[in-house]
Protein backbone atom coordinates (compact mmCIF):
# COMPACT_ATOMS: atom_id res chain seq x y z
CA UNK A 1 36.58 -67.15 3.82
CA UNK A 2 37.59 -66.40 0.36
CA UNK A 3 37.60 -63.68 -1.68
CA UNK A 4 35.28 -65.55 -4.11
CA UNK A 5 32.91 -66.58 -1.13
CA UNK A 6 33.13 -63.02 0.49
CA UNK A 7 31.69 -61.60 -3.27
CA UNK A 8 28.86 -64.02 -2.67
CA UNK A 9 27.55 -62.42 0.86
CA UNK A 10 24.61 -60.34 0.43
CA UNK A 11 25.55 -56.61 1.22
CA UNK A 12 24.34 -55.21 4.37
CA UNK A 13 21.06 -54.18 3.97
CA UNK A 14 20.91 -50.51 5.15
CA UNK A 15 17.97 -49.08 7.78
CA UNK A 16 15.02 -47.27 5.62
CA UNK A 17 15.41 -43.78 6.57
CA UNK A 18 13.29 -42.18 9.64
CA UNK A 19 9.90 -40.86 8.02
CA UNK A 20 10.33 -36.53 8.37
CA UNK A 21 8.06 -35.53 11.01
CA UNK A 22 5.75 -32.86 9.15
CA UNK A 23 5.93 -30.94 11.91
CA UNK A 24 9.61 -30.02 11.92
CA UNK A 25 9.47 -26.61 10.28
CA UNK A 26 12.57 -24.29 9.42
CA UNK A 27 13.55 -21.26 11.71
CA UNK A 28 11.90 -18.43 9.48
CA UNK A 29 12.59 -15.59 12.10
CA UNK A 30 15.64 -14.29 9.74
CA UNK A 31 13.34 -14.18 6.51
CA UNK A 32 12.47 -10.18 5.61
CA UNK A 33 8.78 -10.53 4.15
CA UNK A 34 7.17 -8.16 1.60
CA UNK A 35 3.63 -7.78 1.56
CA UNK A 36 2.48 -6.31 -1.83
CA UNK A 37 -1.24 -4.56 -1.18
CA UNK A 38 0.18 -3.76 2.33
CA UNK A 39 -2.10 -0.62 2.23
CA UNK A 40 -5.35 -2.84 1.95
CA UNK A 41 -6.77 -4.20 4.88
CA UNK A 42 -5.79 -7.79 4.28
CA UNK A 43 -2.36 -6.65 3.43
CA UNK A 44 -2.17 -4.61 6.46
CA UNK A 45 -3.47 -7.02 8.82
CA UNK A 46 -0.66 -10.05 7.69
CA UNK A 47 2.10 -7.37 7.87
CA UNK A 48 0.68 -5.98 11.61
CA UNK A 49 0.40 -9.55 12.58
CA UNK A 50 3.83 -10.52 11.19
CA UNK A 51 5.78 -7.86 12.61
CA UNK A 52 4.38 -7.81 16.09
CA UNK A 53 5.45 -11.42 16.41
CA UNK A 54 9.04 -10.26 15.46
CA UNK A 55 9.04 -10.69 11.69
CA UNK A 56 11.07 -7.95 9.65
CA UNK A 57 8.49 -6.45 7.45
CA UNK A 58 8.00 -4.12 4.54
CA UNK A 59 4.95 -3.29 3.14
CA UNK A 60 4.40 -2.20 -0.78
CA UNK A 61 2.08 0.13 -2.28
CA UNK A 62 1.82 1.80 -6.03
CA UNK A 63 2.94 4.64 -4.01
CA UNK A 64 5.72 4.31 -1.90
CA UNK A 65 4.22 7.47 0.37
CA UNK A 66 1.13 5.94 0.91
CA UNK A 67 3.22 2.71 2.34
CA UNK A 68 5.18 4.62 4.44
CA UNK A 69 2.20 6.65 6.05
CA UNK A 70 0.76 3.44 6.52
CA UNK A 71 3.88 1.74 8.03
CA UNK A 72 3.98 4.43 10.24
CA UNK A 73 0.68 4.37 10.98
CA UNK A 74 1.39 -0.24 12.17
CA UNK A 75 5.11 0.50 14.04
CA UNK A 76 6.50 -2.59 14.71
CA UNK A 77 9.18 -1.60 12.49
CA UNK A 78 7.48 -2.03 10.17
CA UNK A 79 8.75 -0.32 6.54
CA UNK A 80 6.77 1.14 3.38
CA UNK A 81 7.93 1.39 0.06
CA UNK A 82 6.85 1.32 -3.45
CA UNK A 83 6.16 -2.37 -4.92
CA UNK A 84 9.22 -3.15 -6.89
CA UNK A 85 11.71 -2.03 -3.76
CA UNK A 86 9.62 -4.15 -1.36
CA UNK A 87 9.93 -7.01 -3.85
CA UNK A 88 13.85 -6.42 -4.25
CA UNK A 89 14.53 -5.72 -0.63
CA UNK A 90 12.07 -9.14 0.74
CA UNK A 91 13.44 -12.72 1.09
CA UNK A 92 9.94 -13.79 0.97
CA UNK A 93 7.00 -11.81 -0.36
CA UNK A 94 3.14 -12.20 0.23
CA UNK A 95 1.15 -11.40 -2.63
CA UNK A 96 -2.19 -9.05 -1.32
CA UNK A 97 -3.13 -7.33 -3.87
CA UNK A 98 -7.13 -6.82 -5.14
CA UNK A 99 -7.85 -9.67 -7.88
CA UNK A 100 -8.48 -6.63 -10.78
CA UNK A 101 -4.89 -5.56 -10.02
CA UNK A 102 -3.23 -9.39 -9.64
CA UNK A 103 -1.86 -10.01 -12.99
CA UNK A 104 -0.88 -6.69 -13.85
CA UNK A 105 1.18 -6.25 -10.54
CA UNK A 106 2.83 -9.93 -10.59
CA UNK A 107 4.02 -8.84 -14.59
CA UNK A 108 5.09 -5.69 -13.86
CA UNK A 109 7.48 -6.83 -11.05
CA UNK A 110 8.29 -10.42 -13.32
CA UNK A 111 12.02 -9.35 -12.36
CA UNK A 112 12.20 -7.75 -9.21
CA UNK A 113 10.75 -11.21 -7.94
CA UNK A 114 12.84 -13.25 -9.74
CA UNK A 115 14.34 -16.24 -7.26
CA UNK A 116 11.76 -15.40 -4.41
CA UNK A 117 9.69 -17.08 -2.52
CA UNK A 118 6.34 -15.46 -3.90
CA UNK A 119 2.99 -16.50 -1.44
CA UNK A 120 -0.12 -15.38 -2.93
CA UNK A 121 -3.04 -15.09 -1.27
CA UNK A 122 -5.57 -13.73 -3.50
CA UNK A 123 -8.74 -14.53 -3.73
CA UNK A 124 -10.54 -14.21 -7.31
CA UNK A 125 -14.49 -13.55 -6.96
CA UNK A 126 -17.26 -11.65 -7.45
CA UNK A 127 -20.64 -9.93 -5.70
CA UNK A 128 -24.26 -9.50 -6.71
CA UNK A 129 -26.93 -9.27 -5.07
CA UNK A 130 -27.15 -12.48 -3.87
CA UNK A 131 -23.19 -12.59 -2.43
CA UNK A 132 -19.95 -13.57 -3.16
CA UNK A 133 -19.08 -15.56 -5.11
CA UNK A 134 -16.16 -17.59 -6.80
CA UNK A 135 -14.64 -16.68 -10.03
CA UNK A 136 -12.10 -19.23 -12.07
CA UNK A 137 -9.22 -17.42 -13.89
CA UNK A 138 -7.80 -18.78 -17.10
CA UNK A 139 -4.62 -20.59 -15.07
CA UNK A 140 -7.68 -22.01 -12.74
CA UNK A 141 -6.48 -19.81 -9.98
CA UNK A 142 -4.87 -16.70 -8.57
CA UNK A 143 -2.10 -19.06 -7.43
CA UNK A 144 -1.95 -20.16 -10.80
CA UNK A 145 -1.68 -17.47 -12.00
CA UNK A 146 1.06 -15.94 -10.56
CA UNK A 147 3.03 -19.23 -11.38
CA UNK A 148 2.53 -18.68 -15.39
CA UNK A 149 3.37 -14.49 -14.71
CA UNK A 150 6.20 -15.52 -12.68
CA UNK A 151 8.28 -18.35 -14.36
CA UNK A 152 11.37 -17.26 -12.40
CA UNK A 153 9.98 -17.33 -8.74
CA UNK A 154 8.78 -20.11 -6.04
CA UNK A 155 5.32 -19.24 -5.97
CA UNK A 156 2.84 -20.60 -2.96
CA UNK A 157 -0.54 -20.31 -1.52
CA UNK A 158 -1.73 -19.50 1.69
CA UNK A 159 -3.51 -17.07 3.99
CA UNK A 160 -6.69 -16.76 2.24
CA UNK A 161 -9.47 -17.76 4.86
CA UNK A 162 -8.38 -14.97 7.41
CA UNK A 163 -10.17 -12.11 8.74
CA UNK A 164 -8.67 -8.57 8.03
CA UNK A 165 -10.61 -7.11 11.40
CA UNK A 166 -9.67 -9.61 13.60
CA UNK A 167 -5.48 -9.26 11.98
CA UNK A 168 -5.83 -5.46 12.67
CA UNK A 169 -7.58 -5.76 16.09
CA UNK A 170 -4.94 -4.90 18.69
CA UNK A 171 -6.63 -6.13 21.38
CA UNK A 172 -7.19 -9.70 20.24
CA UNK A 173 -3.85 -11.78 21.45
CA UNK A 174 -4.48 -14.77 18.98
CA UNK A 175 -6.20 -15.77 15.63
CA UNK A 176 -7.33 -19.13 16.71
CA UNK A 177 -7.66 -21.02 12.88
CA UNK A 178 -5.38 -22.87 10.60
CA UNK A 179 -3.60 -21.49 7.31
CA UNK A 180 -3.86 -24.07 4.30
CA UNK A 181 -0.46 -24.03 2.52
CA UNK A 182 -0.09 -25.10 -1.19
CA UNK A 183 2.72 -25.34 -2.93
CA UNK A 184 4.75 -27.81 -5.50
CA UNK A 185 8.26 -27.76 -3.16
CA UNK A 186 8.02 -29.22 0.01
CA UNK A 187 10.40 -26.85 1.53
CA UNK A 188 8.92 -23.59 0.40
CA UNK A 189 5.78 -25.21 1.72
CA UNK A 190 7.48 -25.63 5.04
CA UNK A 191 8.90 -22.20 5.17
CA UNK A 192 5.46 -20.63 5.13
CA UNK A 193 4.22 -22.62 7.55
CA UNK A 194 6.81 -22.01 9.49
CA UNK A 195 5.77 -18.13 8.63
CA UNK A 196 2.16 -18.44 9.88
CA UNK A 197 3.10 -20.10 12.76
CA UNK A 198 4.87 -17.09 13.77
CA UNK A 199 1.32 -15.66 14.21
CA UNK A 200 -0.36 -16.75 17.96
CA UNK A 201 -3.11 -19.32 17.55
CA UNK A 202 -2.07 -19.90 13.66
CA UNK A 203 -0.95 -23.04 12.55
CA UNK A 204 0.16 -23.82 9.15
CA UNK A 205 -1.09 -26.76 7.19
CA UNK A 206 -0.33 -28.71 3.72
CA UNK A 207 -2.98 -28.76 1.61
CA UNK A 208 -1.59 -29.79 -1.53
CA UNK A 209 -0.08 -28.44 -4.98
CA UNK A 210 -1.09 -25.49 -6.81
CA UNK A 211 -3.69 -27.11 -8.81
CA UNK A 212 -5.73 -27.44 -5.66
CA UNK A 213 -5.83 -23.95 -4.81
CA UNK A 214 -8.74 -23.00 -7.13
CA UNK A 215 -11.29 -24.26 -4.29
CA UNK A 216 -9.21 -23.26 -1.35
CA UNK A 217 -9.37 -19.61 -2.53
CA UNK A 218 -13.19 -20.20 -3.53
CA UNK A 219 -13.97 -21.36 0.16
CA UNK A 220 -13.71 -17.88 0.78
CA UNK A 221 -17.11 -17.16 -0.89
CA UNK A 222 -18.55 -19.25 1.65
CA UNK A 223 -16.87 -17.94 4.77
CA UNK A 224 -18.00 -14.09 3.65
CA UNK A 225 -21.82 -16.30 4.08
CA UNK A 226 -21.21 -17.62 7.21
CA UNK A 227 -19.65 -14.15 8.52
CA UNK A 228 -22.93 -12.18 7.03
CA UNK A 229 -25.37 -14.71 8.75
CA UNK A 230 -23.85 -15.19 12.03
CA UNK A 231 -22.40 -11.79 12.48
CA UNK A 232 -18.68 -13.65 13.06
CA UNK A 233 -15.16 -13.35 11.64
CA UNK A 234 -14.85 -17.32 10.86
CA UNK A 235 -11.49 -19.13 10.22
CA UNK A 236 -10.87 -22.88 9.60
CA UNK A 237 -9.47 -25.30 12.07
CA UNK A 238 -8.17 -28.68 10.29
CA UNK A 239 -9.42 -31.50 12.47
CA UNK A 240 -6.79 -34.81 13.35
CA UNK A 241 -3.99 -33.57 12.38
């Protein structure tokens, strides 16, 4: 064959790559998480959950005595300090604090979070007398928001549908329910699944970019309903998948 007629030959057409198996999540066990709002009971109940499963975590407060009483108070070795050392000190850092406090706390610490992996899991509403119910922010979400606060930072969503009691309850083994993960990098996504699957029973699961998590945080409304009527502590569970 000659040159010319080699040139000719169609080049070897190469195999399409194997499709990633969503389920292959990143080892996570290294990551040190943060959890600013660790004194509330949401806050609390992520960092007991975390750090009984073998996570390294530190939980913030305003005051860093208050987190250390309560870090004291979960073991675990578990640590408290104030916000802006739990931000510095955390490879990863859940976002827990009370919706009034959100934007204010996310700009005050724009630098200390700088390059982390922020996961906010606030959810924005209100009560009457009739219930909960959802509020929209400005950005369209608490999610949201922190992305515009925090231009610097890989900011997520997740852990919003979960029951504080049943997170603090020592005596309960699992929380049997999924964790919907948003997020605009597929890896950062990945890692906090990978985080909530540390927890027994919890699985996370994609649920799309940041501009969906205006109705995932809203569903919360209408969980705090079903727990009123049937006297329950309800989660989600994400069905074929």
């Amino acid at each position: 064959m000659t040159s010319s007629d080699s040139a000719q030959q169609p080049a070897a057409e190469k195999a399409p790559a194997p499709a990633k198996d969503p389920w292959d999540l990143p080892d996570v066990s290294g990551l040190v998480v943060g959890v600013l709002g660790g004194t509330g009971p949401q806050g609390k109940g992520l960092a007991y959950r975390l750090a009984r499963a073998g996570q390294k975590v530190i939980i913030g407060s305003r005051a860093a005595e208050r987190a250390q009483a309560a870090a004291e108070e979960l073991g675990h070795g578990v640590e408290g300090a104030d916000n802006a050392e739990c931000a510095r000190r955390s490879d990863l850092v859940i976002v827990a604090v009370p919706w009034d406090g959100h934007g204010k706390t996310l700009e005050s610490l724009r630098g200390e979070l700088a390059g982390k992996l922020v996961v906010d899991c606030v959810n924005p509403l209100g009560f009457d007398k009739k219930g909960a119910y959802a509020l929209r922010p400005e950005e369209g979400s608490a999610a949201e928001q922190a992305a515009a606060l925090l231009p610097d930072s890989r900011v997520t969503a997740a852990f919003h549908h979960l029951s504080a009691v049943l997170l603090q309850d020592p005596e309960i083994e699992e929380i049997d329910t999924d964790v919907m993960v948003l997020g605009e990098v597929r890896a950062d996504v990945e890692i906090v699944q990978a985080l909530a699957g540390r927890i027994a029973g919890m699985r996370g699961v994609f649920a799309g970019r940041l501009r969906n998590a205006h109705q995932v945080e809203s569903l919360v409304a209408n969980l705090i309903s079903v727990n009123r009527r049937y006297k329950a502590h309800a989660g989600l569970r994400v069905t074929d998948v």
